[in-house]
N, C-alpha and C. Protein backbone atom coordinates (compact mmCIF):
# COMPACT_ATOMS: atom_id res chain seq x y z
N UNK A 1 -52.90 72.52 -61.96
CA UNK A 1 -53.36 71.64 -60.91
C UNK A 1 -52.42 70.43 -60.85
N UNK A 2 -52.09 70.08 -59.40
CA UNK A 2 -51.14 69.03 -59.22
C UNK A 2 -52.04 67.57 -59.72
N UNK A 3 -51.21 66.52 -60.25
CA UNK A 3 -51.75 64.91 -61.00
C UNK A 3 -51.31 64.32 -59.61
N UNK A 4 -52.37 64.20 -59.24
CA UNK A 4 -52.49 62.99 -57.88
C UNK A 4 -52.23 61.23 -58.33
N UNK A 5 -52.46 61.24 -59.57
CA UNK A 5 -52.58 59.93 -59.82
C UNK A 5 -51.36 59.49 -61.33
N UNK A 6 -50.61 58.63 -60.24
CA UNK A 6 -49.19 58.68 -61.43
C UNK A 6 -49.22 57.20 -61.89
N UNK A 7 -50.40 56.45 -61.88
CA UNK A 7 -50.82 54.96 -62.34
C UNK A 7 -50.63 54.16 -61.26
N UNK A 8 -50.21 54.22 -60.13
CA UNK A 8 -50.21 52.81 -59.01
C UNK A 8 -50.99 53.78 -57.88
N UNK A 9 -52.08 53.11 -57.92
CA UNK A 9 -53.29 54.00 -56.82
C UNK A 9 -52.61 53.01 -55.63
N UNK A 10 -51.66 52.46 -55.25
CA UNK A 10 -51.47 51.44 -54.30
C UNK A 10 -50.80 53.01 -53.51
N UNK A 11 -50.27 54.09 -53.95
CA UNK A 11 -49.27 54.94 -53.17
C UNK A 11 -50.53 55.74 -52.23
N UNK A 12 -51.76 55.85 -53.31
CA UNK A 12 -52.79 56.91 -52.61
C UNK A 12 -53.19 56.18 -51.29
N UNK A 13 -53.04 54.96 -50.86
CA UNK A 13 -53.15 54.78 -49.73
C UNK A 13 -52.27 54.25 -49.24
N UNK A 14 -51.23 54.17 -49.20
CA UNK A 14 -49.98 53.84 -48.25
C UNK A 14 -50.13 54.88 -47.27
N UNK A 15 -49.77 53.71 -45.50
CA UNK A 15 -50.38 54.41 -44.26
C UNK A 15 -48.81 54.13 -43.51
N UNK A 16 -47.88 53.74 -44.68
CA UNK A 16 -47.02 53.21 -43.38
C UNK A 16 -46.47 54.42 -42.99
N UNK A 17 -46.09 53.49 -41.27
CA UNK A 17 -45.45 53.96 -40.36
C UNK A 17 -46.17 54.69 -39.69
N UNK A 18 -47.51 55.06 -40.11
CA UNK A 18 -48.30 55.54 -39.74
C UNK A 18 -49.14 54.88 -38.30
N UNK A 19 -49.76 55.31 -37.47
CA UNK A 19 -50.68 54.49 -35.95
C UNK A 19 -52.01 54.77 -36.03
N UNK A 20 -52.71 54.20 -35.46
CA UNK A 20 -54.13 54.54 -35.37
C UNK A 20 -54.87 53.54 -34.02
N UNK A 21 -55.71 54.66 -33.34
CA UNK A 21 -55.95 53.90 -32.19
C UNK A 21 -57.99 53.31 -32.72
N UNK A 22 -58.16 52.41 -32.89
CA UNK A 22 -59.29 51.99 -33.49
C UNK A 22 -60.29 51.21 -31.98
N UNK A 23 -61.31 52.28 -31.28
CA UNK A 23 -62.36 52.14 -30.15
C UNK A 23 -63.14 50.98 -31.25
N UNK A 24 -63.99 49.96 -30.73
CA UNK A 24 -64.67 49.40 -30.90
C UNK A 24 -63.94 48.34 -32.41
N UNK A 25 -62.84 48.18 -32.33
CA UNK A 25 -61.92 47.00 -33.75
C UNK A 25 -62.43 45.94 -33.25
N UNK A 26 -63.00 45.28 -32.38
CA UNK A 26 -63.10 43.71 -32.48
C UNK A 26 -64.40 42.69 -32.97
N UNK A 27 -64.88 43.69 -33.95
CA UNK A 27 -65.77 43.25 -35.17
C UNK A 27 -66.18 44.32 -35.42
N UNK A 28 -66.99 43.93 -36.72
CA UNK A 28 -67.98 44.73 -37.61
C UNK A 28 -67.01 45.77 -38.40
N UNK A 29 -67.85 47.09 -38.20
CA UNK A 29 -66.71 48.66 -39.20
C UNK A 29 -65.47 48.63 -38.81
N UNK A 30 -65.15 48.33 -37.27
CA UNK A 30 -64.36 49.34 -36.37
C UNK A 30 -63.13 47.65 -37.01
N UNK A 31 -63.23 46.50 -36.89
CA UNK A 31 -62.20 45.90 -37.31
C UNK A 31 -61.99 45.87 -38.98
N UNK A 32 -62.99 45.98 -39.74
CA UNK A 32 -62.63 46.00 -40.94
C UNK A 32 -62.03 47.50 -41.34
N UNK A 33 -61.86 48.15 -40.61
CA UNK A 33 -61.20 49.96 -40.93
C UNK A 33 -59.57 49.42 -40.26
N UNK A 34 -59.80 48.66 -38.82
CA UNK A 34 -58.39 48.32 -38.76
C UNK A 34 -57.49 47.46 -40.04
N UNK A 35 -58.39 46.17 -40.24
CA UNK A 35 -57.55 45.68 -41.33
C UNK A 35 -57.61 46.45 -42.12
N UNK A 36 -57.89 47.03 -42.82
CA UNK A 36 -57.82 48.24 -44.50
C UNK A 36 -56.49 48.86 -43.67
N UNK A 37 -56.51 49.73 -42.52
CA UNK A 37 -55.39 50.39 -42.10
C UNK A 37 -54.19 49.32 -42.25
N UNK A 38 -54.16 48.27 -41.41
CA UNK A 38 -52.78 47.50 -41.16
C UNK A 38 -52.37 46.85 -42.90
N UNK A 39 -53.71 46.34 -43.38
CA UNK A 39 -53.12 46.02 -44.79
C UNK A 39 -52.17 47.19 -45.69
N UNK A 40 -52.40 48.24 -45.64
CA UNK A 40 -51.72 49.31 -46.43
C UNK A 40 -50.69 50.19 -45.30
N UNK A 41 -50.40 49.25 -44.10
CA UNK A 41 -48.77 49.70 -43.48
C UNK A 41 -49.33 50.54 -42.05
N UNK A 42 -50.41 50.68 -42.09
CA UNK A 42 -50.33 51.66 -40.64
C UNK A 42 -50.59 50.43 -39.13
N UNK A 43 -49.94 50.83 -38.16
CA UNK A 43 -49.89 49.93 -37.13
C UNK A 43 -51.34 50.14 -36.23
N UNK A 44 -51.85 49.23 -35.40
CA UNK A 44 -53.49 49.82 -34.98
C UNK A 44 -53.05 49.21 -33.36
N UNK A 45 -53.63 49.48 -32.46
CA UNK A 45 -54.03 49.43 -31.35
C UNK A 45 -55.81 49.70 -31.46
N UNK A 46 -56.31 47.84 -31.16
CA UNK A 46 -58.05 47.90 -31.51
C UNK A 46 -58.32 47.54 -29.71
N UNK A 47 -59.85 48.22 -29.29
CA UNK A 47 -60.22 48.17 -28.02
C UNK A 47 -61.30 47.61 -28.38
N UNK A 48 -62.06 46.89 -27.33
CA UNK A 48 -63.42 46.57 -27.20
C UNK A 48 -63.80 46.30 -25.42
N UNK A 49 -64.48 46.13 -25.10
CA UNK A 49 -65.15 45.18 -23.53
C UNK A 49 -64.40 43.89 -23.65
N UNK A 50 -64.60 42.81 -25.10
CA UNK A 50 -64.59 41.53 -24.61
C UNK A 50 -62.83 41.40 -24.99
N UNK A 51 -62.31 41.04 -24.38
CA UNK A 51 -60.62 40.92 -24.86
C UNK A 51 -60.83 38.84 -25.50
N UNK A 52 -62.16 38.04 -25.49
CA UNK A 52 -62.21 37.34 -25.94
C UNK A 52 -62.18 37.50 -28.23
N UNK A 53 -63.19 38.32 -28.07
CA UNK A 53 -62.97 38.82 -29.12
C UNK A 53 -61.81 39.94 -29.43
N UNK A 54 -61.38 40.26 -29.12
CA UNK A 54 -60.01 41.04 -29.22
C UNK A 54 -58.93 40.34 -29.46
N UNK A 55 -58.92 38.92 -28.79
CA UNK A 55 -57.69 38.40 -29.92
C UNK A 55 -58.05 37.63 -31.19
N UNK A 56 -59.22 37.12 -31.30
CA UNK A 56 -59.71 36.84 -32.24
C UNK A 56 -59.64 37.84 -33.66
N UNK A 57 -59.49 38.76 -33.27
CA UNK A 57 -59.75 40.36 -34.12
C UNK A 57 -58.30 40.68 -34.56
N UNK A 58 -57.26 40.69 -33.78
CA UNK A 58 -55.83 40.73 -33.70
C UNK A 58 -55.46 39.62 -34.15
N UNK A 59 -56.08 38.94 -34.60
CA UNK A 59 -55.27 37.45 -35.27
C UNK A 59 -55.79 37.74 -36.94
N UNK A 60 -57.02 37.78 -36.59
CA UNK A 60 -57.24 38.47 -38.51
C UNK A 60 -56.55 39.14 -38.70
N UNK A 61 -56.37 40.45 -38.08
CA UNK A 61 -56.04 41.59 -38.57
C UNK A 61 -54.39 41.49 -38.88
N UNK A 62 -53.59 40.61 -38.12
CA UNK A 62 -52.29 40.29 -38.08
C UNK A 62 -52.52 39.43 -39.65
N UNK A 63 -52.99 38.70 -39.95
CA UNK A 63 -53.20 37.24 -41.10
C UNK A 63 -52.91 39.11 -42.29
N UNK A 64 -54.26 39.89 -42.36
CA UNK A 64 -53.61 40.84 -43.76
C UNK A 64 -52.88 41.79 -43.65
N UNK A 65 -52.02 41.95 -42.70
CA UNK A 65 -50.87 43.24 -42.26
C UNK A 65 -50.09 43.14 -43.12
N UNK A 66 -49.72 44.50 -43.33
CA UNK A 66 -48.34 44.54 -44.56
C UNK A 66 -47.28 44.35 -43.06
N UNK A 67 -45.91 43.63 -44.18
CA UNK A 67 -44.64 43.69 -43.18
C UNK A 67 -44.56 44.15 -42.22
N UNK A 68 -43.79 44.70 -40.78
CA UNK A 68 -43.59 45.44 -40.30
C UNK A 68 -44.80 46.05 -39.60
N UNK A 69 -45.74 46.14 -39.71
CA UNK A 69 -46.93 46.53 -38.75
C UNK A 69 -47.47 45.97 -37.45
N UNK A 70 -47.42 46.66 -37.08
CA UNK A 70 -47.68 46.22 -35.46
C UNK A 70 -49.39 45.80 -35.01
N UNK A 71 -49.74 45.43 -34.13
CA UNK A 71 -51.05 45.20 -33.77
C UNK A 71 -51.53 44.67 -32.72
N UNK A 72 -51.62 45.65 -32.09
CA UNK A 72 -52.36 45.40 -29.95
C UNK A 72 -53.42 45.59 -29.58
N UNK A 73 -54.29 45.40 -28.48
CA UNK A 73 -54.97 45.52 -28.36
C UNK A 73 -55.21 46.15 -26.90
N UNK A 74 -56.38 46.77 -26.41
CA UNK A 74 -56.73 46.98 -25.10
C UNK A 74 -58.18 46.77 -24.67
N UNK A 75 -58.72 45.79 -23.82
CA UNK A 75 -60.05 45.27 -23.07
C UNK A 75 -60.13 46.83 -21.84
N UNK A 76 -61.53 47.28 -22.90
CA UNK A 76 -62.17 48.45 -21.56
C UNK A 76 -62.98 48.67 -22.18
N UNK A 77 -63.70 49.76 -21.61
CA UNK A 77 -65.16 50.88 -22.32
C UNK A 77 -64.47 51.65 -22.60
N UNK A 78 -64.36 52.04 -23.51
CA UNK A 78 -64.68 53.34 -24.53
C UNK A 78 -65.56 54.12 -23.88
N UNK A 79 -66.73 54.41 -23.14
CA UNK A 79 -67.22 55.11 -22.45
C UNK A 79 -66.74 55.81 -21.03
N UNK A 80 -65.21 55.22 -20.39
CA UNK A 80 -64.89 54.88 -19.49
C UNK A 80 -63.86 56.48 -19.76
N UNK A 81 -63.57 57.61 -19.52
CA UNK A 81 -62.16 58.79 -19.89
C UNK A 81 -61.16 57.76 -19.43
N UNK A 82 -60.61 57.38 -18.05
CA UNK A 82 -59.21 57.08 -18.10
C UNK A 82 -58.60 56.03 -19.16
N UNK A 83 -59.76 55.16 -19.05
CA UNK A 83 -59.51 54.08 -20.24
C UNK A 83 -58.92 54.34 -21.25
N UNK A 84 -59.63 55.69 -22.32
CA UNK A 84 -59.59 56.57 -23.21
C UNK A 84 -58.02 56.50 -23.37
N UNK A 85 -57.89 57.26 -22.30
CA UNK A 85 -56.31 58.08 -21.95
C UNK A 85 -55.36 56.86 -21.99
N UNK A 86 -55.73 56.00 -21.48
CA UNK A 86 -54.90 54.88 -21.07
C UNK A 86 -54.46 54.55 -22.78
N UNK A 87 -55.09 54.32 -24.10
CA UNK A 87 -55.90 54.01 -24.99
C UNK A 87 -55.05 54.88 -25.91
N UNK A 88 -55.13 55.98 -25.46
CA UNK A 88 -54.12 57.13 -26.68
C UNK A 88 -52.75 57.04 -26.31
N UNK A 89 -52.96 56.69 -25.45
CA UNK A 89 -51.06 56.82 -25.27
C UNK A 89 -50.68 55.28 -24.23
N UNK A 90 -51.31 54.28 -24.99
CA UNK A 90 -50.69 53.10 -24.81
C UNK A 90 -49.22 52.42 -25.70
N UNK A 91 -48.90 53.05 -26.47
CA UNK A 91 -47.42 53.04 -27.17
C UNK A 91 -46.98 54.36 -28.04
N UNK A 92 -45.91 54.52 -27.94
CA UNK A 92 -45.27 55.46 -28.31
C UNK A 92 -45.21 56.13 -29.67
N UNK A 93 -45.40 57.36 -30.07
CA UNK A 93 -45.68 57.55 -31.50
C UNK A 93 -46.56 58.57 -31.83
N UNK A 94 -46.52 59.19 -32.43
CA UNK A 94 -48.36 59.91 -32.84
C UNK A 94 -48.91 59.37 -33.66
N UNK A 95 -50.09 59.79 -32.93
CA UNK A 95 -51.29 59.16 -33.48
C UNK A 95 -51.88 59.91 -34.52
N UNK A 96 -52.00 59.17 -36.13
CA UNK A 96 -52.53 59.93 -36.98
C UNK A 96 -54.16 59.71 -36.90
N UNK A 97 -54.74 58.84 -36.52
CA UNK A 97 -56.54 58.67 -36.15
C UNK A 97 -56.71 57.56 -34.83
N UNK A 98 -58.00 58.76 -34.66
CA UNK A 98 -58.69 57.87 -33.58
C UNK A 98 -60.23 57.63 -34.16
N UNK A 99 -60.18 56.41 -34.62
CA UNK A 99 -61.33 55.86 -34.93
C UNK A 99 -62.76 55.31 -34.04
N UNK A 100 -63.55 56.07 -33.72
CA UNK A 100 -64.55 55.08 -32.70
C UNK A 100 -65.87 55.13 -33.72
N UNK A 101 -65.79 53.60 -33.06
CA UNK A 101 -66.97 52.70 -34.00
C UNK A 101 -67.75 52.04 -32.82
N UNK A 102 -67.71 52.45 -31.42
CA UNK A 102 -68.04 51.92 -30.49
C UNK A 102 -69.37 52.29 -30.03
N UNK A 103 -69.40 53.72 -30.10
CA UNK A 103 -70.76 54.35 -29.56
C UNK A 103 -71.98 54.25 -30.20
């Protein structure tokens, strides 16, 4: 059996370079899953309704980002498909998760 664990558990979650589009980041689960993501390297694109709280959310989440990580946002419903669409392929890259914490 392969040893997953070679003493720095910091590798078992390294996300860099990694994206993630996070429905409902501008509080509660859906922003604390973004910061955990951006702290350990993966870049997030967080949505909500209020884009008041959305930069508020993008300013935390920027304060624990590792280096190099990116962090945008988009004001819509999550209930809304084009939004959605608009939402997955608002920057370039694949997307390793789509997180919704919205519904």
């Amino acid at each position: 059996m392969p040893k997953i664990y070679n003493g720095d558990l910091t590798k078992l979650f390294d996300l860099s370079g990694k994206k993630a589009v996070i429905f409902g980041g501008a509080g509660g689960f859906g922003q604390a899953i973004a910061e955990g993501y951006a702290a350990n390297g993966c870049s997030v694109c967080i949505s909500s309704r209020s884009e008041e709280k959305l930069k508020a959310a993008k300013a935390a989440i920027e304060k624990v980002a590792a280096p190099g990580v990116k962090v945008m946002y988009l004001a819509g419903d999550a209930g809304d498909e084009e939004f959605v669409k608009k939402a997955l392929t608002s920057s370039p890259g694949r997307r390793v998760w789509v997180v919704a914490t919205s519904w």
